[in-house]
N, C-alpha and C. Protein backbone atom coordinates (compact mmCIF):
# COMPACT_ATOMS: atom_id res chain seq x y z
N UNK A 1 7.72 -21.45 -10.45
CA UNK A 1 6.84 -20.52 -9.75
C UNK A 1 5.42 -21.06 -9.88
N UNK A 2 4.54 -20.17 -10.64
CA UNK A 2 3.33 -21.10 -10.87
C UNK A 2 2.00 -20.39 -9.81
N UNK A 3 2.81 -20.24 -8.81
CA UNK A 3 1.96 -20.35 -7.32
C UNK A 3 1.60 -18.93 -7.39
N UNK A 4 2.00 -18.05 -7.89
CA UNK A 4 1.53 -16.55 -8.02
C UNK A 4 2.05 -15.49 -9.14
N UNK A 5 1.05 -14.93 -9.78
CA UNK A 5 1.33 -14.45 -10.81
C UNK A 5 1.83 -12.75 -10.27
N UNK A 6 3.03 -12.29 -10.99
CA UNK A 6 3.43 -10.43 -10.60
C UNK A 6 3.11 -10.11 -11.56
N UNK A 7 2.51 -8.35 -11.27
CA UNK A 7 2.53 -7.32 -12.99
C UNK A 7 3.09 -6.49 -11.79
N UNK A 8 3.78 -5.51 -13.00
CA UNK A 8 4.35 -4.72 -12.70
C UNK A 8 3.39 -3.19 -13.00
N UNK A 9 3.82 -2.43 -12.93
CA UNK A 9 3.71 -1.00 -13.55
C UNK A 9 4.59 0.18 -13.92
N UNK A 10 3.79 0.98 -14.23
CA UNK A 10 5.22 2.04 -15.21
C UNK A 10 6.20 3.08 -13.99
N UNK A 11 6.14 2.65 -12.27
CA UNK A 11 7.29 2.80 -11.62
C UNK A 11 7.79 1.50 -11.09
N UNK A 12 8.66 1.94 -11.47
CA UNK A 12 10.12 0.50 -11.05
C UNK A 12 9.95 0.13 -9.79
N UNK A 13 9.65 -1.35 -9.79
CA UNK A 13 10.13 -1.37 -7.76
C UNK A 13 8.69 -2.05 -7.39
N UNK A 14 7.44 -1.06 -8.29
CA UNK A 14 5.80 -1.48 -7.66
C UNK A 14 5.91 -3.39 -8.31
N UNK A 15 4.85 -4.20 -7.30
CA UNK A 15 4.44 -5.13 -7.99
C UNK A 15 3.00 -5.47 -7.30
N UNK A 16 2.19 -5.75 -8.10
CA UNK A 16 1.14 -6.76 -7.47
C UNK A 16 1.33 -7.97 -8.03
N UNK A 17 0.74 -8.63 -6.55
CA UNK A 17 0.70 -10.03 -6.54
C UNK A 17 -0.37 -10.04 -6.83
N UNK A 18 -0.67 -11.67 -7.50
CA UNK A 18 -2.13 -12.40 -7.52
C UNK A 18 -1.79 -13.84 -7.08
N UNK A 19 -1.86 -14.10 -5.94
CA UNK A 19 -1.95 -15.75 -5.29
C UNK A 19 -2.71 -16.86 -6.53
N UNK A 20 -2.31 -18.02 -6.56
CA UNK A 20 -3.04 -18.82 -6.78
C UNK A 20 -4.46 -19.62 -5.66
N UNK A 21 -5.39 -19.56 -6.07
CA UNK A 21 -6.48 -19.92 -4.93
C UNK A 21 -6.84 -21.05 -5.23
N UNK A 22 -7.00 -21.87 -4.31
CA UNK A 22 -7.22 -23.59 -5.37
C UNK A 22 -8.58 -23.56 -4.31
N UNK A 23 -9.78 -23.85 -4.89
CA UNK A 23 -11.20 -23.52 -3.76
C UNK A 23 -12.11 -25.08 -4.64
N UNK A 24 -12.96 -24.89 -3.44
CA UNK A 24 -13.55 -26.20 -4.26
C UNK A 24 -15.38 -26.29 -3.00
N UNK A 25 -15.78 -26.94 -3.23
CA UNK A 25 -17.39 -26.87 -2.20
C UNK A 25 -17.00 -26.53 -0.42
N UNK A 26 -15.97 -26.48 0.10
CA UNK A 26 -15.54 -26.24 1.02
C UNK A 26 -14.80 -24.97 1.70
N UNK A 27 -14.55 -24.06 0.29
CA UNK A 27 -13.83 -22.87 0.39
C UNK A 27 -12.66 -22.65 -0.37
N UNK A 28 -11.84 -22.23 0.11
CA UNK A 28 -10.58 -21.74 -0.79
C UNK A 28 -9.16 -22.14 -0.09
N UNK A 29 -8.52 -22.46 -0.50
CA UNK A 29 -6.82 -22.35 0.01
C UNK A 29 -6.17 -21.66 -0.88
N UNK A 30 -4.78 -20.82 -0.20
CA UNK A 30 -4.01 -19.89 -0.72
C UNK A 30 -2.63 -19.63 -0.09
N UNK A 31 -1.60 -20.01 -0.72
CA UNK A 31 -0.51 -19.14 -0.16
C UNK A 31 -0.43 -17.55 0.06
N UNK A 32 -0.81 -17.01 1.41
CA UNK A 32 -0.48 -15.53 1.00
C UNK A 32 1.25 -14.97 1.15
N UNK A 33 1.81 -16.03 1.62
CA UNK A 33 3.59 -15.66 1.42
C UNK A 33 4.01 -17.02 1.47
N UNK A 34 5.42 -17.21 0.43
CA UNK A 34 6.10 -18.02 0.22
C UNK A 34 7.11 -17.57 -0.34
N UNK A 35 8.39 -17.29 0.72
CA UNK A 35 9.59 -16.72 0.42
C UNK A 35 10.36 -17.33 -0.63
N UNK A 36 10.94 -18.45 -1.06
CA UNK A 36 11.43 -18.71 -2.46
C UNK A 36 10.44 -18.21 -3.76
N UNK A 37 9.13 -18.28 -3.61
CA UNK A 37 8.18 -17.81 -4.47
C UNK A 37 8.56 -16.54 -5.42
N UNK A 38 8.55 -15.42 -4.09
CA UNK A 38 8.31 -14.29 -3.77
C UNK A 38 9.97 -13.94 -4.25
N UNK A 39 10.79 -14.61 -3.79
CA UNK A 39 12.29 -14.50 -4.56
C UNK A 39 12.45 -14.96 -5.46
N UNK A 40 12.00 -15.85 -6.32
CA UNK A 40 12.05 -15.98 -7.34
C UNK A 40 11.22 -14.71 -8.21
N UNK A 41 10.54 -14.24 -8.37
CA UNK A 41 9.28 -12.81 -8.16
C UNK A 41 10.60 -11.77 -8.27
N UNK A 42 11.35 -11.87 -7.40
CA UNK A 42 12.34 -10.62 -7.31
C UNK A 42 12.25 -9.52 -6.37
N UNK A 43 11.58 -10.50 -4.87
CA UNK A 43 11.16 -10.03 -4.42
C UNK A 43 11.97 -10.46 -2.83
N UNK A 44 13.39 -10.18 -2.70
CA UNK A 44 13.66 -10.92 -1.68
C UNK A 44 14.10 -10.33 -0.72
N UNK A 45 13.25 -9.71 0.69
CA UNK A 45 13.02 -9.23 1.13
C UNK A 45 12.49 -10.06 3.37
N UNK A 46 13.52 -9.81 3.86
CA UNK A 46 12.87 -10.18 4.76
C UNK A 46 12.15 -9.34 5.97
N UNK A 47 10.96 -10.13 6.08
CA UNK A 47 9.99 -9.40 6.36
C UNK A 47 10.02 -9.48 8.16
N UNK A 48 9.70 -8.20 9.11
CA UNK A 48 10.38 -8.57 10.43
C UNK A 48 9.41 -8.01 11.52
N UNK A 49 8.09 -7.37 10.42
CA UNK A 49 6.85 -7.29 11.59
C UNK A 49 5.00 -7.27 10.63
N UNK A 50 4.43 -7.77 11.16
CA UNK A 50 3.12 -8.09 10.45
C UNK A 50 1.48 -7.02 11.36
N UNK A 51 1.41 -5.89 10.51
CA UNK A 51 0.63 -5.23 10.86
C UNK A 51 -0.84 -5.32 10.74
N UNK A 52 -2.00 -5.06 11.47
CA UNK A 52 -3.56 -5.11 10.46
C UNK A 52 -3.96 -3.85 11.35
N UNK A 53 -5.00 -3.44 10.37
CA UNK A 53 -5.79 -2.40 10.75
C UNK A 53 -7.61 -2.55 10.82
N UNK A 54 -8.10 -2.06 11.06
CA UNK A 54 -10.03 -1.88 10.55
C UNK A 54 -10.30 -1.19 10.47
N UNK A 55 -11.17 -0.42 9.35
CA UNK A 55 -11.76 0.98 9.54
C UNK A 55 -12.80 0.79 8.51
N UNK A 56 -13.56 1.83 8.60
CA UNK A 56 -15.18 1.87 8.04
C UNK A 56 -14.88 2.43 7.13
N UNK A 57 -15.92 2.64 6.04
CA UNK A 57 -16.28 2.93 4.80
C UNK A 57 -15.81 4.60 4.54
N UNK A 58 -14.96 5.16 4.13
CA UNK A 58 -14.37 6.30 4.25
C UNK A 58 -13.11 6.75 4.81
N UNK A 59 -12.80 5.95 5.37
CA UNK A 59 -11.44 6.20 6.34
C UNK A 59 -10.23 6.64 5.57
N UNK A 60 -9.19 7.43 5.05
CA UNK A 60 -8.22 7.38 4.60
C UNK A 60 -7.37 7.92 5.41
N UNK A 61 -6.21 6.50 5.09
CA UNK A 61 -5.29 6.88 6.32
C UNK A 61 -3.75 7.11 5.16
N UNK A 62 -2.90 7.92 5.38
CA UNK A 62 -1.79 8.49 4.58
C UNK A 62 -1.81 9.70 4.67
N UNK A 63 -0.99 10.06 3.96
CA UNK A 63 0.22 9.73 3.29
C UNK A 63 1.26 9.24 3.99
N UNK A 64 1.80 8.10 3.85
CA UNK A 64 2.77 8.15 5.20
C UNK A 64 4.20 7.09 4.93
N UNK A 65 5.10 7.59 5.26
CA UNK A 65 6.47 7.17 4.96
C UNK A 65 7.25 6.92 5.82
N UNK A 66 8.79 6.98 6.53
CA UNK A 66 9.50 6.41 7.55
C UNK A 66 10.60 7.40 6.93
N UNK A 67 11.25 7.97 7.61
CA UNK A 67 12.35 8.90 7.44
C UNK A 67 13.64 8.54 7.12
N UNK A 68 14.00 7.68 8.39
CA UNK A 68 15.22 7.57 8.53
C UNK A 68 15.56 5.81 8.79
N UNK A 69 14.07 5.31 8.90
CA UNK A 69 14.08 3.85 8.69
C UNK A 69 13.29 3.38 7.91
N UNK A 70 13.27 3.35 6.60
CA UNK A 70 12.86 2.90 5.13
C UNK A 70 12.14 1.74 5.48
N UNK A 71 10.75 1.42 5.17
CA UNK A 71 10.59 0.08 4.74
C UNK A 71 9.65 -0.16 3.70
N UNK A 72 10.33 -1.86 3.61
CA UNK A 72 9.80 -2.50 2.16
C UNK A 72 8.49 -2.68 3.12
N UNK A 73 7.14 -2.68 1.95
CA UNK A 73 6.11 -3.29 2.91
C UNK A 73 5.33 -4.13 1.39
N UNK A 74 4.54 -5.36 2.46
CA UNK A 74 3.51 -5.99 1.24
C UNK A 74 2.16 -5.83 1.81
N UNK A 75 1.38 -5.75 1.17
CA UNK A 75 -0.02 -5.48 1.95
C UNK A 75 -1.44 -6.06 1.23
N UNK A 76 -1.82 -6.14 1.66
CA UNK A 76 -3.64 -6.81 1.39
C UNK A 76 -4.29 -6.64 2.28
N UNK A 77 -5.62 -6.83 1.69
CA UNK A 77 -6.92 -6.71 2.57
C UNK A 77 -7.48 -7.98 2.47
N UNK A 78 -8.19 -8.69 3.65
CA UNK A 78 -8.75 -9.71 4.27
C UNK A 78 -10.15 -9.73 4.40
N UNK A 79 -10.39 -8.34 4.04
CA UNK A 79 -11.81 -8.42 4.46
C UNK A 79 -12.27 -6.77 4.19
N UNK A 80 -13.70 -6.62 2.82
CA UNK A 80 -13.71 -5.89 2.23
C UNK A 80 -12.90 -5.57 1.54
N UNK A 81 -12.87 -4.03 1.11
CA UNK A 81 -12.03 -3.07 -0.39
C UNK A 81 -11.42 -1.86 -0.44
N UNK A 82 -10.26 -1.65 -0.28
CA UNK A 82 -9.40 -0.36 0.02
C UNK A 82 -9.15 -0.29 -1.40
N UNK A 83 -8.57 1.71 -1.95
CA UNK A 83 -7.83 2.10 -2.56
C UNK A 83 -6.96 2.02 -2.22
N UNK A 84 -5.69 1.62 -2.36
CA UNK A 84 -4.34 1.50 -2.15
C UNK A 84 -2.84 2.06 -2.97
N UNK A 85 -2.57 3.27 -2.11
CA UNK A 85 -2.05 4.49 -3.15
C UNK A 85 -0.71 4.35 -2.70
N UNK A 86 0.27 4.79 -3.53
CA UNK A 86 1.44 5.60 -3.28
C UNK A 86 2.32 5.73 -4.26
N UNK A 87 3.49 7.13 -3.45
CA UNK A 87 3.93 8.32 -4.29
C UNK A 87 5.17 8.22 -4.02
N UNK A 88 5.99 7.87 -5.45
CA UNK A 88 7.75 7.85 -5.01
C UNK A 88 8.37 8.54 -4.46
N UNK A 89 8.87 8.38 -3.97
CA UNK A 89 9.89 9.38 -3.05
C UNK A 89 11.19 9.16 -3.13
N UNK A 90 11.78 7.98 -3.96
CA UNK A 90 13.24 8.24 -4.29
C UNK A 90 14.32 8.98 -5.05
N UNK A 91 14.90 9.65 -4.24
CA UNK A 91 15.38 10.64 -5.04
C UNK A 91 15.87 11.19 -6.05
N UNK A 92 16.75 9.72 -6.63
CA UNK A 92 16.79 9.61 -7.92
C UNK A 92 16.29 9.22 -9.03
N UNK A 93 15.05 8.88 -8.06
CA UNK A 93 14.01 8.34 -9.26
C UNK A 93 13.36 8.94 -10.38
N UNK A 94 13.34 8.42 -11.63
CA UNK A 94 12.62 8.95 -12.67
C UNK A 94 11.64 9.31 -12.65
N UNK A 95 10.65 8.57 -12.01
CA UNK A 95 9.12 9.01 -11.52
C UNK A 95 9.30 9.48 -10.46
N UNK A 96 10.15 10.13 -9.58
CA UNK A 96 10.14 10.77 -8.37
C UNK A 96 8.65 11.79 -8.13
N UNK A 97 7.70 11.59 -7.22
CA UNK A 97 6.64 12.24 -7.13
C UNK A 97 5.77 11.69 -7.94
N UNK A 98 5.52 10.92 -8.63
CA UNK A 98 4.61 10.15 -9.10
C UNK A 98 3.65 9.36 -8.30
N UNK A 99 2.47 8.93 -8.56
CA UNK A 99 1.47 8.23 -7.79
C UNK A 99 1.10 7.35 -8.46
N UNK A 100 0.80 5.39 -8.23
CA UNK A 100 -0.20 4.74 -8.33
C UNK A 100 -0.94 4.25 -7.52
N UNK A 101 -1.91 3.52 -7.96
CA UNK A 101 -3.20 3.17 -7.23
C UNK A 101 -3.76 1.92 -7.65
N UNK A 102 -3.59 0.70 -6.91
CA UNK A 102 -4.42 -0.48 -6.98
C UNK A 102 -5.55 -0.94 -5.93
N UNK A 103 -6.89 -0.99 -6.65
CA UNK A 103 -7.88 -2.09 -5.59
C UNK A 103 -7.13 -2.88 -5.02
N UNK A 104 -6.90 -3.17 -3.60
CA UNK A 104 -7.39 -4.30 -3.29
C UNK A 104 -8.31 -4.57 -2.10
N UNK A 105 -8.55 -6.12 -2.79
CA UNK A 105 -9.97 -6.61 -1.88
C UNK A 105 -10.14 -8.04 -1.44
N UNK A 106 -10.86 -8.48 -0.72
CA UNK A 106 -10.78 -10.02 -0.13
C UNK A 106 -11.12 -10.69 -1.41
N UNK A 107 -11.85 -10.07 -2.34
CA UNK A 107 -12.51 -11.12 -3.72
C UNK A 107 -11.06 -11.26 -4.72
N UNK A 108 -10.62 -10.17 -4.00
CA UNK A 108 -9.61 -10.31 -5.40
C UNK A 108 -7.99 -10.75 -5.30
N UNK A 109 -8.02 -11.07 -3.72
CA UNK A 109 -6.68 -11.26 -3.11
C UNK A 109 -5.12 -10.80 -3.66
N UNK A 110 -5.58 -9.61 -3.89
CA UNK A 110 -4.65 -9.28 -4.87
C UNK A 110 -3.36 -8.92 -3.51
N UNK A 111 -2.35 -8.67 -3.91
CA UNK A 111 -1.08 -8.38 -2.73
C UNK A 111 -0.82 -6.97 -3.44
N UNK A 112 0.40 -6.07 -2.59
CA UNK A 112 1.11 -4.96 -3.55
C UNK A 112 2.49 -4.77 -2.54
N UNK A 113 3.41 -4.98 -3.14
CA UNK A 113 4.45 -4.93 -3.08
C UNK A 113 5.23 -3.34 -3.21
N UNK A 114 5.61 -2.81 -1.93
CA UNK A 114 5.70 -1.23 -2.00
C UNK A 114 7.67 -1.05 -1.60
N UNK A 115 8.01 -1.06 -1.94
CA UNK A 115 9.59 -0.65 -1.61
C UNK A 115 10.00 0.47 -1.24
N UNK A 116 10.78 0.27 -0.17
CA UNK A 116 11.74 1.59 0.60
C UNK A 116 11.00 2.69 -0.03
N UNK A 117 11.14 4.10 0.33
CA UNK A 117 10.82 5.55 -0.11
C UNK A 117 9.63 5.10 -0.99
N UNK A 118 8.99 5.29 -0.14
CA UNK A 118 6.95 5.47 -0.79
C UNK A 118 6.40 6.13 0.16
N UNK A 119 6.05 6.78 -0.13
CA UNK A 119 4.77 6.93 0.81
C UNK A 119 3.41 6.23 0.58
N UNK A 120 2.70 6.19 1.24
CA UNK A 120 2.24 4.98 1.35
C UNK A 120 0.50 5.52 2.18
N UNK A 121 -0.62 4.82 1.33
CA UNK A 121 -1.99 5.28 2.39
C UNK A 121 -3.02 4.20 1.40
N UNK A 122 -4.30 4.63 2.16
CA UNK A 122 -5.56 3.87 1.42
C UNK A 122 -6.53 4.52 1.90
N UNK A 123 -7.83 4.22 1.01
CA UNK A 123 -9.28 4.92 1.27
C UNK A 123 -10.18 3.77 1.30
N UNK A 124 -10.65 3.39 2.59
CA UNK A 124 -12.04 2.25 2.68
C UNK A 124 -13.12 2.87 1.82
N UNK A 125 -13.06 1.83 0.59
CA UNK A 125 -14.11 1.76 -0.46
C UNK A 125 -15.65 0.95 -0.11
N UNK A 126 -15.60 0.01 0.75
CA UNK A 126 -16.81 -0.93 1.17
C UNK A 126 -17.03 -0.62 2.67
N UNK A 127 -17.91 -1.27 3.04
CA UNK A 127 -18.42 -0.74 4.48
C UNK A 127 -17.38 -0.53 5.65
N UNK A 128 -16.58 -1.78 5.50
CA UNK A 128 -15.47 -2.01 6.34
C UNK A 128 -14.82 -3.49 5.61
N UNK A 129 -13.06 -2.48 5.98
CA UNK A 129 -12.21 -3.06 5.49
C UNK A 129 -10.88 -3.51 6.90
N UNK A 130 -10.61 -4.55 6.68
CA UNK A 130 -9.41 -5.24 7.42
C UNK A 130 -8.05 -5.63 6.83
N UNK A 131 -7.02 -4.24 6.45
CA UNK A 131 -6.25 -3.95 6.21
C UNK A 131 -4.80 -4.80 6.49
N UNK A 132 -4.10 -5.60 5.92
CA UNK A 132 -2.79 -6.65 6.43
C UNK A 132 -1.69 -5.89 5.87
N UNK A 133 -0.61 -6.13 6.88
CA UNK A 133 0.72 -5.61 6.00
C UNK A 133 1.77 -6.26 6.53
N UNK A 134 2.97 -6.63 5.72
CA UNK A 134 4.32 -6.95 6.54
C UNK A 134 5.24 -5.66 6.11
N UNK A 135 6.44 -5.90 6.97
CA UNK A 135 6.89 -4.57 7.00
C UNK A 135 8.71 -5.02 6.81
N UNK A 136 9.73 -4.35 6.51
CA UNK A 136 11.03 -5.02 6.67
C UNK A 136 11.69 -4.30 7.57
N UNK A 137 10.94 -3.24 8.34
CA UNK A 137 11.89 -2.88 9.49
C UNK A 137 11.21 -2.64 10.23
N UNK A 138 11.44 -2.30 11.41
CA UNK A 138 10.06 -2.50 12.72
C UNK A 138 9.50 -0.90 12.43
N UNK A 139 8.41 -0.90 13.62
CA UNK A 139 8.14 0.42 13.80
C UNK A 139 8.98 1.63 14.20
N UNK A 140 9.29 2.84 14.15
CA UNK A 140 9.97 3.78 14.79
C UNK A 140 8.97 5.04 15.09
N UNK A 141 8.35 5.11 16.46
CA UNK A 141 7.45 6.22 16.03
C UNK A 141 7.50 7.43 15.82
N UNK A 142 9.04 7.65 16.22
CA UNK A 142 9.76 9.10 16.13
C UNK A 142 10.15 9.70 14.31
N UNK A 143 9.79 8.17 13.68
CA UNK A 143 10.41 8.52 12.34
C UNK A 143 9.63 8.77 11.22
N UNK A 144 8.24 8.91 11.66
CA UNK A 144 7.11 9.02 10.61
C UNK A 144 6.70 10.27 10.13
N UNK A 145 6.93 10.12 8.66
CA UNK A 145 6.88 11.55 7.89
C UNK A 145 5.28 11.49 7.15
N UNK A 146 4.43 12.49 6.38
CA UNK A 146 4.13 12.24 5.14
C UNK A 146 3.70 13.30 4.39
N UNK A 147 2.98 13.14 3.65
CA UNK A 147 2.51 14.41 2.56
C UNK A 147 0.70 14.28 2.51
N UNK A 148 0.43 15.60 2.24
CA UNK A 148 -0.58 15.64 2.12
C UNK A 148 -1.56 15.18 0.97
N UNK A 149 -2.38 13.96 0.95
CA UNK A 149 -3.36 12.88 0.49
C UNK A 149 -3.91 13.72 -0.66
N UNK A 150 -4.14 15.29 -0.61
CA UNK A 150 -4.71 15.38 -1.62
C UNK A 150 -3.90 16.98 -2.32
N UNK A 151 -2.64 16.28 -2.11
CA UNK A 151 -1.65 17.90 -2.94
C UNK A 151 -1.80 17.71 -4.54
N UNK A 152 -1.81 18.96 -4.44
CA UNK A 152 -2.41 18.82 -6.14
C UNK A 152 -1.33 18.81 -6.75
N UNK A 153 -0.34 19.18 -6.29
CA UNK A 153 1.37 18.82 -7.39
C UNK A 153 1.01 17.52 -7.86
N UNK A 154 0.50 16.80 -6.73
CA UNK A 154 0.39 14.99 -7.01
C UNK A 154 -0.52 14.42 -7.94
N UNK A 155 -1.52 14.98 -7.43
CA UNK A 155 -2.87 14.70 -8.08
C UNK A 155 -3.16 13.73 -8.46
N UNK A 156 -3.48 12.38 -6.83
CA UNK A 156 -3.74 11.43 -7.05
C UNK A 156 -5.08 11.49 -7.33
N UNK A 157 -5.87 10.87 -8.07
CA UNK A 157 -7.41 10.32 -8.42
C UNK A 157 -8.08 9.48 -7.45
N UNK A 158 -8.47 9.88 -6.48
CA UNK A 158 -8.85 9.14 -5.39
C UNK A 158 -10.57 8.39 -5.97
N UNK A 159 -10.67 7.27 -5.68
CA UNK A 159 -12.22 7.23 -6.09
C UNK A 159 -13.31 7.28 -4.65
N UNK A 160 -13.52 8.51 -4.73
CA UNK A 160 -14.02 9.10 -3.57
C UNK A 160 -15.50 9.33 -4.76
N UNK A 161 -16.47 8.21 -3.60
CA UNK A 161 -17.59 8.57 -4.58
C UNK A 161 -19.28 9.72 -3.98
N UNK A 162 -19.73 9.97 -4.78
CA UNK A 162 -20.79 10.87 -4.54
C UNK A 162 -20.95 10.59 -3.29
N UNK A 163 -21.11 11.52 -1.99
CA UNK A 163 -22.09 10.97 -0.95
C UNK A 163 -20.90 10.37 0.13
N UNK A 164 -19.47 10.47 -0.02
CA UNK A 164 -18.64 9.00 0.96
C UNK A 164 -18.22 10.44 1.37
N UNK A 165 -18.23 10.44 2.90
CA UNK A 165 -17.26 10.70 4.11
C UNK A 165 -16.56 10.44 4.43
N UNK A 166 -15.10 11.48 3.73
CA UNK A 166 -14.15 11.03 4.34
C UNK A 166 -13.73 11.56 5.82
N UNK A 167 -13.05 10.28 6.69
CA UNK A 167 -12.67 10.30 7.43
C UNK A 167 -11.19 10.40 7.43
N UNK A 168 -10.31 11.55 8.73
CA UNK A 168 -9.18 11.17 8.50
C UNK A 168 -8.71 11.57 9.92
N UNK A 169 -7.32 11.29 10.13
CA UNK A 169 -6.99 11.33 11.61
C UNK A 169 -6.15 12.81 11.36
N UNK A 170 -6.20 13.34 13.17
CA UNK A 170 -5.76 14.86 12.99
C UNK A 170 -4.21 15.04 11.78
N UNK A 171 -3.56 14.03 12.51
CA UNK A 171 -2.31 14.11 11.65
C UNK A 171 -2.12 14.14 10.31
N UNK A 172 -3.23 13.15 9.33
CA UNK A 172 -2.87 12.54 8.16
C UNK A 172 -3.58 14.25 7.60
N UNK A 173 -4.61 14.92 8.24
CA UNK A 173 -5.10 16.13 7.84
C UNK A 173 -4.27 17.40 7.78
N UNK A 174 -2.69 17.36 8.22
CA UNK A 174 -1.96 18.45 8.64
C UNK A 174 -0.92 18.01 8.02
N UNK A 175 -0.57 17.03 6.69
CA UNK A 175 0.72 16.59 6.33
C UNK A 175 1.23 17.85 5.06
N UNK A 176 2.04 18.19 5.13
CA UNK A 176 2.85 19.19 4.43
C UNK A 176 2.73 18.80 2.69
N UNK A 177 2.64 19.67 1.65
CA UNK A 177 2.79 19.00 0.06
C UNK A 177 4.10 18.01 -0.19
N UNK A 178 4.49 17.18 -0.82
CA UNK A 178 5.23 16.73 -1.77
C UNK A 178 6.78 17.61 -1.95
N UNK A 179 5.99 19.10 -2.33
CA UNK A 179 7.66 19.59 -3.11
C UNK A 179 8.23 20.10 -1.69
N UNK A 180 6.84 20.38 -0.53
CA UNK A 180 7.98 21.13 0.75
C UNK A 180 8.94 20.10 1.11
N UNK A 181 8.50 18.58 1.04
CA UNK A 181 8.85 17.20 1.55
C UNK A 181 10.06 16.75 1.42
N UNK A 182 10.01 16.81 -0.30
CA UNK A 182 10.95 16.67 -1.01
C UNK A 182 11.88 17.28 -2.05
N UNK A 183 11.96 18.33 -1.89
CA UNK A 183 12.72 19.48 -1.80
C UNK A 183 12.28 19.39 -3.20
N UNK A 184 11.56 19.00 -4.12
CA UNK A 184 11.48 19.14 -5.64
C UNK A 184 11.22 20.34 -6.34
């Protein structure tokens, strides 16, 4: 391996990546995917559509999940600094309803590795951020569920600081709690 370092965290399944960056008076080079890598990682997964987004300093877009077509997703930012959240949703999971939360940012090229049943969102921390993701099953737009970003069953810690406007779209503002979701 060598080429990228994983940590894990205390739900099963999460990983961030950290690429190796080899940079020198000219800039930087980086693998941001390398499937034997990434399987060796334990991470073997094929990936079958590549998403990006942009949004300004406040934007949070989530909670948001896939119903009836699950996907694995990996994601980074390219440009600027998102919070990058999500809340288990597998049913037999030990942490079922649980939440974590990793930076990431173009300085820090960090990746995060999100598996089947998550829900899944982020909050633009810097002026503007350019959001990447791969996905393991296509879009379905009929199949998109989520929960509401700030249910307090959950009580994610958003770092929403003095003074930031959040922005959010009608939908992500009308998503139902956690326990209606998931019958908990």
């Amino acid at each position: 391996m060598g080429k990228i370092t994983v940590e894990t965290c205390h739900i099963e399944g999460l990983k961030i990546i950290t690429p190796t960056v080899f940079g020198d008076a000219r800039g930087y080079f980086m693998e941001t995917y390398n499937y034997n890598d990434f399987k060796e990682a334990g991470i073997d997964q094929t990936f079958v559509q590549d998403n990006q987004s942009a949004s300004k300093k406040g934007v949070l877009r989530g909670m948001h999940f896939q119903k009836q077509f699950p996907q694995d997703k990996l994601v980074r930012v390219i440009k600027g600094e998102v919070f990058d959240c999500v809340i288990d949703m597998r049913p037999d999971s030990p942490t079922k309803g649980q939440w974590f939360g990793v930076v990431l940012s173009e300085e820090n090229k960090k990746q995060f590795f999100i598996p089947k049943n998550f829900a899944h969102g982020f909050l633009v921390l810097s002026d503007y951020a350019e959001f990447c993701y791969k996905c393991t099953d296509f879009y379905h737009p009929d199949d998109e569920g989520g929960i509401a970003w700030n249910d307090p069953e959950v009580g994610i810690d958003w770092p929403i600081h003095e003074g930031m406007e959040l922005t959010l779209s009608d939908k992500d503002k009308c998503w139902p709690t956690f326990s209606s979701v998931s019958g908990k």
